[in-house]
C-alpha atoms as a PDB file:
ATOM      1  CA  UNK A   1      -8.681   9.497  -9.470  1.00  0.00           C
ATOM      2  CA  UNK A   2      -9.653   5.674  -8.710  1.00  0.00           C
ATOM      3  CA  UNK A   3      -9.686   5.097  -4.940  1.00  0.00           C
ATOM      4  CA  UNK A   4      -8.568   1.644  -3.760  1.00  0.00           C
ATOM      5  CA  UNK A   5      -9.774  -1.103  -0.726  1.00  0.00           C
ATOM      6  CA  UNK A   6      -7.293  -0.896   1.760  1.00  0.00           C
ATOM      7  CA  UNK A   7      -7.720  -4.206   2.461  1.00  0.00           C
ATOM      8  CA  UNK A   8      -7.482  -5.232  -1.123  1.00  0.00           C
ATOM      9  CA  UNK A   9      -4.215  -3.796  -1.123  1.00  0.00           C
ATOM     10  CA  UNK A  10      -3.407  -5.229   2.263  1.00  0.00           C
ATOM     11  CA  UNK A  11      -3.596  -8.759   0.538  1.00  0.00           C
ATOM     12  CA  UNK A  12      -2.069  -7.809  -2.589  1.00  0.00           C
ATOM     13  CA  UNK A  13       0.883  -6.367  -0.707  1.00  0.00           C
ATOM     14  CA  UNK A  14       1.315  -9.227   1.930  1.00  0.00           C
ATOM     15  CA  UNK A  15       0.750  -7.173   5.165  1.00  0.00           C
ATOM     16  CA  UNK A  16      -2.334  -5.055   6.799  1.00  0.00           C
ATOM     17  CA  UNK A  17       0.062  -2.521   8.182  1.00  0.00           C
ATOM     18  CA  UNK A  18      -0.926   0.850   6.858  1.00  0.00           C
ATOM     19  CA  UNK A  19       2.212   2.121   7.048  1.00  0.00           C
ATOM     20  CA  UNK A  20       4.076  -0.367   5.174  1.00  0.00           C
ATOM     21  CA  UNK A  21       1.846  -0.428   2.262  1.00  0.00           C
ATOM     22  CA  UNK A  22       2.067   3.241   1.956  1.00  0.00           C
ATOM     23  CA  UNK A  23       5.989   3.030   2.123  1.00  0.00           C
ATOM     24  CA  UNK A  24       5.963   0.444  -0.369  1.00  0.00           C
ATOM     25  CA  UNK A  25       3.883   1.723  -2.886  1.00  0.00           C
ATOM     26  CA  UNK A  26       5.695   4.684  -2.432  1.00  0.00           C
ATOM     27  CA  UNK A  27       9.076   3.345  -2.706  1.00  0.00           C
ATOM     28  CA  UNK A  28       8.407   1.511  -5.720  1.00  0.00           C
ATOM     29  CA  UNK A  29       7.038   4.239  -7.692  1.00  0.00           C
ATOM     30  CA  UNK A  30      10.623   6.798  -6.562  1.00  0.00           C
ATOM     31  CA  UNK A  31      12.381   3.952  -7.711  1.00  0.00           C
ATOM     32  CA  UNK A  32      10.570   4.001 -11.494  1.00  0.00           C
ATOM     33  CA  UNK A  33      10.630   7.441 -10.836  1.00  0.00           C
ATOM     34  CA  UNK A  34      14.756   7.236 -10.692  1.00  0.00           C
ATOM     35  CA  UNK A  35      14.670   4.954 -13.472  1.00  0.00           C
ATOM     36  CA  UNK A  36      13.184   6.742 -15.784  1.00  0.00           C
ATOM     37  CA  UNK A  37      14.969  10.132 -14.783  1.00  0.00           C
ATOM     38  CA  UNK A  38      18.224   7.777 -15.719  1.00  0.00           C
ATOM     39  CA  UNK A  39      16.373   6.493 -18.997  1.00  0.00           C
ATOM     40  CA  UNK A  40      15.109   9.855 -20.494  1.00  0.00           C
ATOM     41  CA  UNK A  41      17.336  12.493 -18.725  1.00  0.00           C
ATOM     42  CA  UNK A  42      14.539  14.218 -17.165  1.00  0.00           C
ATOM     43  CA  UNK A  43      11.383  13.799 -14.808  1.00  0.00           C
ATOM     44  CA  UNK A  44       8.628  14.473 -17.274  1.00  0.00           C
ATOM     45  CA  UNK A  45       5.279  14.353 -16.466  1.00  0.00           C
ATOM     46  CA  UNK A  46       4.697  10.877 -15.170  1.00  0.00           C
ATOM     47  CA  UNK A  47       2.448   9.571 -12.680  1.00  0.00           C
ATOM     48  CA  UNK A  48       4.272   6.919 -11.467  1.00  0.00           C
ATOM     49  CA  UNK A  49       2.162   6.061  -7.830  1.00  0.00           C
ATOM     50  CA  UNK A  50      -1.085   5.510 -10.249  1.00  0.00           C
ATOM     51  CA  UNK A  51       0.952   3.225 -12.164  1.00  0.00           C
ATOM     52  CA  UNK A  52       2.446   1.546  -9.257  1.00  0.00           C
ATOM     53  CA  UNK A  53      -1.304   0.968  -8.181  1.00  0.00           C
ATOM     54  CA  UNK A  54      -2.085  -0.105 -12.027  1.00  0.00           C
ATOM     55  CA  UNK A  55       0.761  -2.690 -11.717  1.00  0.00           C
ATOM     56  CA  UNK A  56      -0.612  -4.233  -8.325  1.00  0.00           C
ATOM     57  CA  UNK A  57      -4.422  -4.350  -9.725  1.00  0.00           C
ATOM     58  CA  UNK A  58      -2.642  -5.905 -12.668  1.00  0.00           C
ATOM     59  CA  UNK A  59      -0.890  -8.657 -10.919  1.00  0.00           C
ATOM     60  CA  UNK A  60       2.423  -7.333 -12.620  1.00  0.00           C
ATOM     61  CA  UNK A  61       4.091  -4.897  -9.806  1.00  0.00           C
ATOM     62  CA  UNK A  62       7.319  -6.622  -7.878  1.00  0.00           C
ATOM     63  CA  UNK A  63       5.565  -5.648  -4.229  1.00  0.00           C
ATOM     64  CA  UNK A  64       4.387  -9.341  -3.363  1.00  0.00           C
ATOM     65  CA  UNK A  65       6.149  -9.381  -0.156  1.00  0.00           C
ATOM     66  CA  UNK A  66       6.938  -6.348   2.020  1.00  0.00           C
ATOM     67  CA  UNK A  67      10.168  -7.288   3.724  1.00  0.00           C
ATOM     68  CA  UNK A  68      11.526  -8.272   0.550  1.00  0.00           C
ATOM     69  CA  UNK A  69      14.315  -4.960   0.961  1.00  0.00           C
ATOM     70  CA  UNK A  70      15.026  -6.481   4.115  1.00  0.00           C
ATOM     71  CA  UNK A  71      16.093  -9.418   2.991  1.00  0.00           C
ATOM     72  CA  UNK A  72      18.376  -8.224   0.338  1.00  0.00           C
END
C-alpha cells in the first residue's frame, strides 16, 4: 500500500479541505467503478481508488478542480 502527502494531494486536487479530497477521489474511482461494471458486465477484482491515486500522481486523472460537479 503506498501512502500519500496530504498536502501533495491538496495541490493536485485544487483544495486543502480533507473532506473534499476524500469525496473526490472517492467519487471518481465509483464512477470507473460504474464504468467498468457497464463495460465488462461485472465488478471484478479492480482496485479502482489506487488507480484513481495512480492517475493523480500521473498527471492524467480528470480531478483538477473540485467544484467542477458543481458547475455542471
Amino acid at each position: 500500500m503506498k501512502f500519500y502527502d496530504l498536502e501533495w494531494l491538496a495541490q493536485k486536487c485544487g483544495t486543502d479541505n480533507k473532506y473534499e479530497i476524500t469525496a473526490k477521489i472517492a467519487a471518481e474511482a465509483r464512477r470507473e467503478s460504474e464504468e467498468a461494471t457497464l463495460e465488462k458486465g461485472n465488478q471484478g477484482n479492480e482496485r479502482f481508488i489506487s488507480n484513481v491515486l495512480k492517475e493523480i500522481e500521473d498527471g492524467t486523472s480528470q480531478i483538477t478542480n473540485p467544484n467542477a460537479e458543481l458547475e455542471e
